[in-house]
PDB file of N, CA and C in Angstrom:
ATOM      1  N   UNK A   1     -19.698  13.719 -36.062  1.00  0.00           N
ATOM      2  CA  UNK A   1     -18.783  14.498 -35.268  1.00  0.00           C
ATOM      3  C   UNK A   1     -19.576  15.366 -34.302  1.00  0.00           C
ATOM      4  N   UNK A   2     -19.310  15.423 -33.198  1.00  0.00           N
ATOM      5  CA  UNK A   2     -19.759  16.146 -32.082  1.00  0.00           C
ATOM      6  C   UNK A   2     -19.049  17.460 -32.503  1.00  0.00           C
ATOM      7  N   UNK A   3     -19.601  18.530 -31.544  1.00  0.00           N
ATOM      8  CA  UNK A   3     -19.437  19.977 -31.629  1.00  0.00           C
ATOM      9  C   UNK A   3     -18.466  20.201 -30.551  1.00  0.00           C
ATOM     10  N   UNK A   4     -17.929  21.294 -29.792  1.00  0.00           N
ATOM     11  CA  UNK A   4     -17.183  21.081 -28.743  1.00  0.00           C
ATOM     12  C   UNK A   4     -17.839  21.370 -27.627  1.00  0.00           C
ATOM     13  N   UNK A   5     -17.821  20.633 -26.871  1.00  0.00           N
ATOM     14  CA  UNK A   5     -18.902  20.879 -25.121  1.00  0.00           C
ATOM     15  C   UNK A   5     -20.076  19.662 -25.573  1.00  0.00           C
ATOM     16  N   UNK A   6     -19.570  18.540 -26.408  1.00  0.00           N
ATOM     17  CA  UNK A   6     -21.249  17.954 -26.751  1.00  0.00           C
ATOM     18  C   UNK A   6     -21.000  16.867 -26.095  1.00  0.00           C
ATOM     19  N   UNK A   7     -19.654  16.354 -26.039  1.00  0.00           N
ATOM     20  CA  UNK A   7     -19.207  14.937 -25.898  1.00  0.00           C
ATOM     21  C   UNK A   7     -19.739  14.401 -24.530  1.00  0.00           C
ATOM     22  N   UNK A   8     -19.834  13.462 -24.430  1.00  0.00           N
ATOM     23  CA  UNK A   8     -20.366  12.766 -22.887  1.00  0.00           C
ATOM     24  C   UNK A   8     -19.090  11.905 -22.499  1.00  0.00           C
ATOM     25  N   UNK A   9     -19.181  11.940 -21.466  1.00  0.00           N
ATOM     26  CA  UNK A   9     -17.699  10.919 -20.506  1.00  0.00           C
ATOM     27  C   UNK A   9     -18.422   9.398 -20.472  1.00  0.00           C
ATOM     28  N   UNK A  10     -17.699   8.596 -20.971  1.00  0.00           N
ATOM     29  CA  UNK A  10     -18.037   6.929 -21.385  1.00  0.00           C
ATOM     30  C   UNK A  10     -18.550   6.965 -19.216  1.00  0.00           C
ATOM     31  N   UNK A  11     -17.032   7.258 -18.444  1.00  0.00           N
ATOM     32  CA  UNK A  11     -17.662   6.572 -16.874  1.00  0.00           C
ATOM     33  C   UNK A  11     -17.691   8.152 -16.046  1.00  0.00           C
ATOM     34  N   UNK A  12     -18.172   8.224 -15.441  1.00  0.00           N
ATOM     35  CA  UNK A  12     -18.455   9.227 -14.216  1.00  0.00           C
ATOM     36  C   UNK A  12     -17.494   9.089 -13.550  1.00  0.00           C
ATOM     37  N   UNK A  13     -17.137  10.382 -12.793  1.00  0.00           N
ATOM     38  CA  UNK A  13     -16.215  10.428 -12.269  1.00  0.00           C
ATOM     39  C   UNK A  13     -16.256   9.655 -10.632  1.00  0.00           C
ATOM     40  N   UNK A  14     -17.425   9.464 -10.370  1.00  0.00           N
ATOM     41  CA  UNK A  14     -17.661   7.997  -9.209  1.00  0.00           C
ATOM     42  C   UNK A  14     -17.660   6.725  -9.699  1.00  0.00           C
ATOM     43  N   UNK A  15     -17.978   6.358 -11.002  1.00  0.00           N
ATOM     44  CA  UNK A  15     -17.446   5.331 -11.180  1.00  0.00           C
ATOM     45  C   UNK A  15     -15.498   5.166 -11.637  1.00  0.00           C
ATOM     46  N   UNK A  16     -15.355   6.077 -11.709  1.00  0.00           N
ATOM     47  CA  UNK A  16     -14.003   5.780 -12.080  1.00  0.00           C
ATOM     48  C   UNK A  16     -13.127   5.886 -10.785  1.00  0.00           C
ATOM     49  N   UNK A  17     -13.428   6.568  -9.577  1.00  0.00           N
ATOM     50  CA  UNK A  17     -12.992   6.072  -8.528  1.00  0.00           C
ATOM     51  C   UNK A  17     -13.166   4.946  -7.996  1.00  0.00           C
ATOM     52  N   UNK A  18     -14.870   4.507  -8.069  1.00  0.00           N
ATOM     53  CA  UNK A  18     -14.826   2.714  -7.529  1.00  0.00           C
ATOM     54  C   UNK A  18     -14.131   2.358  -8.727  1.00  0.00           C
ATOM     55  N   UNK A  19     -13.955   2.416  -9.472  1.00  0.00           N
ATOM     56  CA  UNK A  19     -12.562   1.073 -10.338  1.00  0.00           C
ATOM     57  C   UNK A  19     -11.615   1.205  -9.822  1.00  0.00           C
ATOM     58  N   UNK A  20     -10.896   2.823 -10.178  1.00  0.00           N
ATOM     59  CA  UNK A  20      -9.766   2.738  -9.246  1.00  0.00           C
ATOM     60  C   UNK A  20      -9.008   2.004  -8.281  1.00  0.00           C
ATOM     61  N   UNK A  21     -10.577   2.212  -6.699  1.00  0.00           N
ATOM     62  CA  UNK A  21     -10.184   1.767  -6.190  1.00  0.00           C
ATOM     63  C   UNK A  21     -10.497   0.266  -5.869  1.00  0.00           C
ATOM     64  N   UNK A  22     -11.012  -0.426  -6.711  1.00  0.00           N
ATOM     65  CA  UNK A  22     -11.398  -1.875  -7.059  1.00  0.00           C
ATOM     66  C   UNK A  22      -9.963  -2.221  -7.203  1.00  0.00           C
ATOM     67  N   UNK A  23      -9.397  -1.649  -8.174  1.00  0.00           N
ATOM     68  CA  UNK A  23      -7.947  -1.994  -9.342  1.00  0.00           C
ATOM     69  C   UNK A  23      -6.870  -2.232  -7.721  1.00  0.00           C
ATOM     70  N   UNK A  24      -6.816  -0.719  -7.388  1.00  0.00           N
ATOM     71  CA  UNK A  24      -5.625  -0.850  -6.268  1.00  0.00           C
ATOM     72  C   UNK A  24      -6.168  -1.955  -4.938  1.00  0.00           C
ATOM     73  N   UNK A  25      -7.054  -2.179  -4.669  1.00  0.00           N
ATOM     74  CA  UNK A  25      -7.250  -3.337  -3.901  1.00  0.00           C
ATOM     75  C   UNK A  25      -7.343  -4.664  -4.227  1.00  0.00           C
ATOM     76  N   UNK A  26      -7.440  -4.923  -5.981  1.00  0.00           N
ATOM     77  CA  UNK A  26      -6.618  -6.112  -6.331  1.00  0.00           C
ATOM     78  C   UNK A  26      -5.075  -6.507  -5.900  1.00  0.00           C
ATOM     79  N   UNK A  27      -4.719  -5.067  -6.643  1.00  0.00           N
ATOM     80  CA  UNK A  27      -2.877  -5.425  -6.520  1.00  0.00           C
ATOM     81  C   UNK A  27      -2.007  -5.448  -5.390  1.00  0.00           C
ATOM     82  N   UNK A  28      -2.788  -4.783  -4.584  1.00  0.00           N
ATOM     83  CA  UNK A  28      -2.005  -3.853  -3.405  1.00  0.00           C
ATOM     84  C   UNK A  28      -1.254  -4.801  -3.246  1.00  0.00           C
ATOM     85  N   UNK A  29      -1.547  -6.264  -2.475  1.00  0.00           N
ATOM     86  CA  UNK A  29      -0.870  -7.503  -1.791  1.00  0.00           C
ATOM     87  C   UNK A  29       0.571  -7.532  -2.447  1.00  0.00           C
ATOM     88  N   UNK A  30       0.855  -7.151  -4.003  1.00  0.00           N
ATOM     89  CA  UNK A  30       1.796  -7.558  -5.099  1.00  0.00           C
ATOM     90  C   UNK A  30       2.873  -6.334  -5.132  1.00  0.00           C
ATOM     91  N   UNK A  31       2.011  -5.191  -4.361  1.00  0.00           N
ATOM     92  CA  UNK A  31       3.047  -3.838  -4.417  1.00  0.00           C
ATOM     93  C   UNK A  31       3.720  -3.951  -3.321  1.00  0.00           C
ATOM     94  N   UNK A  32       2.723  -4.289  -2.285  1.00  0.00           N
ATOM     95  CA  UNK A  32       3.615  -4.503  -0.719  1.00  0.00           C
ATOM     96  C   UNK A  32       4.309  -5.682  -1.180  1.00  0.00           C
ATOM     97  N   UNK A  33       4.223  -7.128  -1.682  1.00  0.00           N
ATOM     98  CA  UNK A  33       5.275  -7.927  -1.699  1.00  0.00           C
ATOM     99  C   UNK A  33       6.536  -7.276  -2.143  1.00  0.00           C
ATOM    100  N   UNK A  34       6.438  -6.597  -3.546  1.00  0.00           N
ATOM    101  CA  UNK A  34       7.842  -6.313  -4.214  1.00  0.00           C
ATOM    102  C   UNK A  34       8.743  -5.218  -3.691  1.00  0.00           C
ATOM    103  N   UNK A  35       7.680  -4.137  -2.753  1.00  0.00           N
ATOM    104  CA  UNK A  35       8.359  -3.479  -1.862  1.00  0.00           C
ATOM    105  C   UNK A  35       8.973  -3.818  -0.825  1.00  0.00           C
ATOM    106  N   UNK A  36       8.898  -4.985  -0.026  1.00  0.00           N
ATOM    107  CA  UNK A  36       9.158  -5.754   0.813  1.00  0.00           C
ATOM    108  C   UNK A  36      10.531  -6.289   0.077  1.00  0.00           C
ATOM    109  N   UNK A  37      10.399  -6.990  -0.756  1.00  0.00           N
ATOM    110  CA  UNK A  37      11.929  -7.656  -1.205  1.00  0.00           C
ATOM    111  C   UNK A  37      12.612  -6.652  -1.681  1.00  0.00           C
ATOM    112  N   UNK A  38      12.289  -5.397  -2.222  1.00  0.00           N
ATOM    113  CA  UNK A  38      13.046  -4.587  -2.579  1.00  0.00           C
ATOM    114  C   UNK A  38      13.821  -3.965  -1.110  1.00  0.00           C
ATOM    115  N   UNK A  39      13.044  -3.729  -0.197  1.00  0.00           N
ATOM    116  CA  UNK A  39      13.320  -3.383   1.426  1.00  0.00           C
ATOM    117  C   UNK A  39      14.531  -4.433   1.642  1.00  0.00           C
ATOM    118  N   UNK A  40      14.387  -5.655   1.917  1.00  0.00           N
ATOM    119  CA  UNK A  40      14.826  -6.335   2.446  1.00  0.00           C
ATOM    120  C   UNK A  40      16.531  -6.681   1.694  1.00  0.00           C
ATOM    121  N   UNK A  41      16.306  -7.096  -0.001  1.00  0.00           N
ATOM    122  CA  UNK A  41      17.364  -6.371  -0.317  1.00  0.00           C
ATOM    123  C   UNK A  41      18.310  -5.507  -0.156  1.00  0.00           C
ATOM    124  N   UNK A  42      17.896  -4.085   0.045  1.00  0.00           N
ATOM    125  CA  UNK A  42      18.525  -2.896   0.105  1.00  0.00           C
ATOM    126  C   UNK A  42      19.142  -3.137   1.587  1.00  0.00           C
ATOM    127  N   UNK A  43      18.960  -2.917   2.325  1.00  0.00           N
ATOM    128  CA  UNK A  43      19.503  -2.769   3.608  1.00  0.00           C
ATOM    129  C   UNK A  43      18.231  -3.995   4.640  1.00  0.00           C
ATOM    130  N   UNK A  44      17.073  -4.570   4.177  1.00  0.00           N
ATOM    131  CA  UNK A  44      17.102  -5.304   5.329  1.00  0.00           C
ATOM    132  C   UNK A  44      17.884  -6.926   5.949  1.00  0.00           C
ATOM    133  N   UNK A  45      18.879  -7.161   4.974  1.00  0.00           N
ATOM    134  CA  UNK A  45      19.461  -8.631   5.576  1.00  0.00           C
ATOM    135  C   UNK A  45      20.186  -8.051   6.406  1.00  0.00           C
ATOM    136  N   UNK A  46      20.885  -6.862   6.664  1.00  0.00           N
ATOM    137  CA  UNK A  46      21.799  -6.701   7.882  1.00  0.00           C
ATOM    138  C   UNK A  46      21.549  -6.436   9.132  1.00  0.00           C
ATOM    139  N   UNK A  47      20.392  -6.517   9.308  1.00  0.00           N
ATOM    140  CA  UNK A  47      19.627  -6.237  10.811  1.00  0.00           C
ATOM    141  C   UNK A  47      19.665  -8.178  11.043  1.00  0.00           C
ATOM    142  N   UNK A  48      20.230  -7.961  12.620  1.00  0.00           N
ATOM    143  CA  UNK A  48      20.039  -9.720  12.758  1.00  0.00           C
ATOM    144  C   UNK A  48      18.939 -10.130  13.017  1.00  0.00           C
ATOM    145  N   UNK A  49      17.910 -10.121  14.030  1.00  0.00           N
ATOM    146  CA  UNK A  49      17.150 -10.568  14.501  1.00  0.00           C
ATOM    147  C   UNK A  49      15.826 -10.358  13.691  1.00  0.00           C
ATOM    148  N   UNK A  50      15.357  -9.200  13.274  1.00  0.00           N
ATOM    149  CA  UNK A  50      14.841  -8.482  11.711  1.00  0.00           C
ATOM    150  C   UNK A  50      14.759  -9.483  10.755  1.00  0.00           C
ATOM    151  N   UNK A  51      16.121  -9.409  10.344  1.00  0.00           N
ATOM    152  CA  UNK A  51      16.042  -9.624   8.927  1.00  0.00           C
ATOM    153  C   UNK A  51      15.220 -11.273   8.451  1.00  0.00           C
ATOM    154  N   UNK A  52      15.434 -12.329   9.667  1.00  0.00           N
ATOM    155  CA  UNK A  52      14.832 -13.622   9.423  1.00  0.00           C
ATOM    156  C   UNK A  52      13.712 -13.746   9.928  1.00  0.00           C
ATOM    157  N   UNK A  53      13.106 -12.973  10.638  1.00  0.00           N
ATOM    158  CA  UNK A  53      11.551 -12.183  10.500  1.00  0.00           C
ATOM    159  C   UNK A  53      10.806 -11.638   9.387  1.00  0.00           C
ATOM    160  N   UNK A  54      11.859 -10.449   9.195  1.00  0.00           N
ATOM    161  CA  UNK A  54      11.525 -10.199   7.787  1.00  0.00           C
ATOM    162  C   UNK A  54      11.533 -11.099   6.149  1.00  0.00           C
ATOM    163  N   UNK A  55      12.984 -11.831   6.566  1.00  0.00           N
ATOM    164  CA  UNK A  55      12.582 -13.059   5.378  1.00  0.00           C
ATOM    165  C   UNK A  55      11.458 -13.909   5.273  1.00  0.00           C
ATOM    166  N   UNK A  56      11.448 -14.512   6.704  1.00  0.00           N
ATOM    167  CA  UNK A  56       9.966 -15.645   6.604  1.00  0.00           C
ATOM    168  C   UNK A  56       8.269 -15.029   6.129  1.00  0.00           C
ATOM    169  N   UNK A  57       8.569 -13.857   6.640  1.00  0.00           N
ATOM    170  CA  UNK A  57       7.203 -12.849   6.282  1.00  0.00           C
ATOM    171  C   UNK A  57       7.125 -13.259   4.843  1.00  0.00           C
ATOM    172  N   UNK A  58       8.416 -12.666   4.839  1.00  0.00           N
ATOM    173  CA  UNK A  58       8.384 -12.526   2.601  1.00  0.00           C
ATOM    174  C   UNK A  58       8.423 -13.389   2.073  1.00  0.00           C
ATOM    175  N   UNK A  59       8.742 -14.642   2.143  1.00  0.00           N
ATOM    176  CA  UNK A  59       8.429 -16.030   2.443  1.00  0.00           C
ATOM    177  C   UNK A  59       6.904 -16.347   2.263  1.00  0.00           C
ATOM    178  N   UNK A  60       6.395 -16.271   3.298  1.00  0.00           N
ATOM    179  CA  UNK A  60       5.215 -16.854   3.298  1.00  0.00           C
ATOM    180  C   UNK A  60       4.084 -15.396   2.422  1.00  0.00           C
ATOM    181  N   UNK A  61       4.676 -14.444   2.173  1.00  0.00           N
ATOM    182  CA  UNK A  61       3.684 -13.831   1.578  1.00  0.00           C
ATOM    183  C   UNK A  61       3.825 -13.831  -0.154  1.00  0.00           C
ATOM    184  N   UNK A  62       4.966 -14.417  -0.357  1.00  0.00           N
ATOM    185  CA  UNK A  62       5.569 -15.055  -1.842  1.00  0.00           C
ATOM    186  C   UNK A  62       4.766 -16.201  -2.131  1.00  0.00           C
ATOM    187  N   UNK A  63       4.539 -16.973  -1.447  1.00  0.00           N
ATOM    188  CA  UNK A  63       3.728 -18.608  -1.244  1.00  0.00           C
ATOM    189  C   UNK A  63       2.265 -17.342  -1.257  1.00  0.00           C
ATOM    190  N   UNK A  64       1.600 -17.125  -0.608  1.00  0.00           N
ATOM    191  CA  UNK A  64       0.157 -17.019  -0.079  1.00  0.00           C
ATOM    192  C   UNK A  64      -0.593 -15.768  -1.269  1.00  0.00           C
ATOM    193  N   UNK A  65       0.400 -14.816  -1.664  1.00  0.00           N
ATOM    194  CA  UNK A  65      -0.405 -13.757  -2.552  1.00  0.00           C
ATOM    195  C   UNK A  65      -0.571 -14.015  -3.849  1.00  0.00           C
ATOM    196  N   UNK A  66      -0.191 -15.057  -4.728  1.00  0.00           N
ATOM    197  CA  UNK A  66      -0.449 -15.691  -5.988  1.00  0.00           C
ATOM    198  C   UNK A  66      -1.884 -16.633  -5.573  1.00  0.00           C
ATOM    199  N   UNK A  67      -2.176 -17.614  -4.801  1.00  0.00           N
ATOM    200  CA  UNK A  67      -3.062 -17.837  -4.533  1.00  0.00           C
ATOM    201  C   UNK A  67      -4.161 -17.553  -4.188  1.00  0.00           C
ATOM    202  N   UNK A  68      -4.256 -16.377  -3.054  1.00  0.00           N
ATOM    203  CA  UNK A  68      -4.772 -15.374  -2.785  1.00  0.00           C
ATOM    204  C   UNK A  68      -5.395 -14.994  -3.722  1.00  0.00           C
ATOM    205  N   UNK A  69      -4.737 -14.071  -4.664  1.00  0.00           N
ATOM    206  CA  UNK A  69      -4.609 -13.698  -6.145  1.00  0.00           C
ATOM    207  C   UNK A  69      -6.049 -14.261  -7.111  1.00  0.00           C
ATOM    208  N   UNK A  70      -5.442 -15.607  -6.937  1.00  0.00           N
ATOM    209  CA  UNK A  70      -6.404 -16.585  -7.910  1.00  0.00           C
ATOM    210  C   UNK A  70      -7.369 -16.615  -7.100  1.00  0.00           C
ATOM    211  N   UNK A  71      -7.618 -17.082  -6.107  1.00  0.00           N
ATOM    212  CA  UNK A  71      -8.815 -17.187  -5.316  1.00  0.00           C
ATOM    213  C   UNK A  71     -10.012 -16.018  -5.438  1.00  0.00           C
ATOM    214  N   UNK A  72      -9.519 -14.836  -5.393  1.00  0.00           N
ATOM    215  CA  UNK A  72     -10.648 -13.953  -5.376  1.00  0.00           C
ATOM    216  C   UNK A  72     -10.788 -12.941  -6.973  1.00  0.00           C
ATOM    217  N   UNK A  73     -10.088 -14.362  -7.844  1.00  0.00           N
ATOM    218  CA  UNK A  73     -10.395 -13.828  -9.206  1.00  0.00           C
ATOM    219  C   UNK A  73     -11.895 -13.519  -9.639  1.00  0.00           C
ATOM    220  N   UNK A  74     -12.664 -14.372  -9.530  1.00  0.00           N
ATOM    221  CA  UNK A  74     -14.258 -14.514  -9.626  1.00  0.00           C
ATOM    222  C   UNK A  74     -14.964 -13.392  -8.818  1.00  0.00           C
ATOM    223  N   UNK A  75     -14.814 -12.984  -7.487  1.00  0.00           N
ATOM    224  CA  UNK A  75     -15.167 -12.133  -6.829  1.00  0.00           C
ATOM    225  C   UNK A  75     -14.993 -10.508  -7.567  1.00  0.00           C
ATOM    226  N   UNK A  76     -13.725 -10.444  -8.032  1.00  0.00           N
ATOM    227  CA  UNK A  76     -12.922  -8.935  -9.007  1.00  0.00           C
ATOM    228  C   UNK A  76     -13.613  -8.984  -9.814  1.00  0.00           C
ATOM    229  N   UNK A  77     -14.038 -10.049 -10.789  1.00  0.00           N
ATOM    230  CA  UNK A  77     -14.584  -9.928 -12.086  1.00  0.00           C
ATOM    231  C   UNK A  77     -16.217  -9.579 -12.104  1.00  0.00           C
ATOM    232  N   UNK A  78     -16.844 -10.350 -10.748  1.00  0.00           N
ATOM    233  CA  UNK A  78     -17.968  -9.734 -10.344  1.00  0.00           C
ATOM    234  C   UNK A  78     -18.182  -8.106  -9.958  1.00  0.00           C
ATOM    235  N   UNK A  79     -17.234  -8.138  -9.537  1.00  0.00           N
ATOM    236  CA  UNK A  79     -17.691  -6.349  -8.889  1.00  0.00           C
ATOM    237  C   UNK A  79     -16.812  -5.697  -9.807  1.00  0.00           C
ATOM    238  N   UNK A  80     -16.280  -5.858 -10.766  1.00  0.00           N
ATOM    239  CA  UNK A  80     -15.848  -5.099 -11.867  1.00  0.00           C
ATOM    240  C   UNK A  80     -17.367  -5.319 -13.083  1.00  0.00           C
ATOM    241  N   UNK A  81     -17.887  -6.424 -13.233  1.00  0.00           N
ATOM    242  CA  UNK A  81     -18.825  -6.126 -14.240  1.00  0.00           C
ATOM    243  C   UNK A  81     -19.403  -5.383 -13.744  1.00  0.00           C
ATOM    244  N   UNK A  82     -20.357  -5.093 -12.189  1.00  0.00           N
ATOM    245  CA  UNK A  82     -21.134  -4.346 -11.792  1.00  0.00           C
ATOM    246  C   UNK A  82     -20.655  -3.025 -11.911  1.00  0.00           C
ATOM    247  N   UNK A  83     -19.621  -2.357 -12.114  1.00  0.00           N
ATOM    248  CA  UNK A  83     -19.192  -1.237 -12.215  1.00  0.00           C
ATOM    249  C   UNK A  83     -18.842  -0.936 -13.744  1.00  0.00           C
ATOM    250  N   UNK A  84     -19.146  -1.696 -14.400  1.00  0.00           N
ATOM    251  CA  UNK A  84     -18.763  -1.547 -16.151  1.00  0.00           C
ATOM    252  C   UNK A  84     -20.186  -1.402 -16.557  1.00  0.00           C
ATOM    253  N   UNK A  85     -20.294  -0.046 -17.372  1.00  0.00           N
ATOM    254  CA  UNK A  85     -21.556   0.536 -17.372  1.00  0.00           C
ATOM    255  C   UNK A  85     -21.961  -0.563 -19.225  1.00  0.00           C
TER     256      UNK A  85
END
C-alpha cells in the first residue's frame, strides 16, 4: 500500500491528450455521419434543393466511412502502441 502523495499516474497528462486526441480522430467521421442523419431527419428533408444534396452526401459518406474505418485500422493501432507506455 502506498502512503498518500506516493502514487504515480500509469500516463502523463501529454500522453493522455495524444490518446485523446488519437481516439477523437478515429471516430470523428462516425459522429459527423450520425449527426448528419440526425440533421437531416429533424428538419433537413424539407428544404428542396438541400435536402437531395444533403441525402447523397449522407449517402456516400454511409458507403465510404466504414471502409475508411477499416482501412486505417493498422495505422490507429500503430500510433496507439507508440503512445501505450
Amino acid at each position: 500500500m502506498l502512503a498518500e502523495g506516493e502514487e504515480t499516474a500509469l500516463y502523463s497528462d501529454e500522453l493522455v491528450r495524444s490518446r485523446s486526441a488519437l481516439y477523437a480522430r478515429r471516430f470523428r467521421p462516425w459522429a459527423f455521419l450520425l449527426a448528419g442523419w440526425v440533421l437531416f431527419f429533424s428538419f433537413g428533408s424539407g428544404i428542396e434543393l438541400w435536402s437531395n444534396i444533403l441525402l447523397g452526401t449522407l449517402i456516400l459518406g454511409t458507403l465510404a466511412t466504414p471502409v475508411l474505418h477499416f482501412m486505417g485500422s493498422t495505422k490507429f493501432r500503430a500510433e496507439l502502441a507508440a503512445l501505450t507506455p
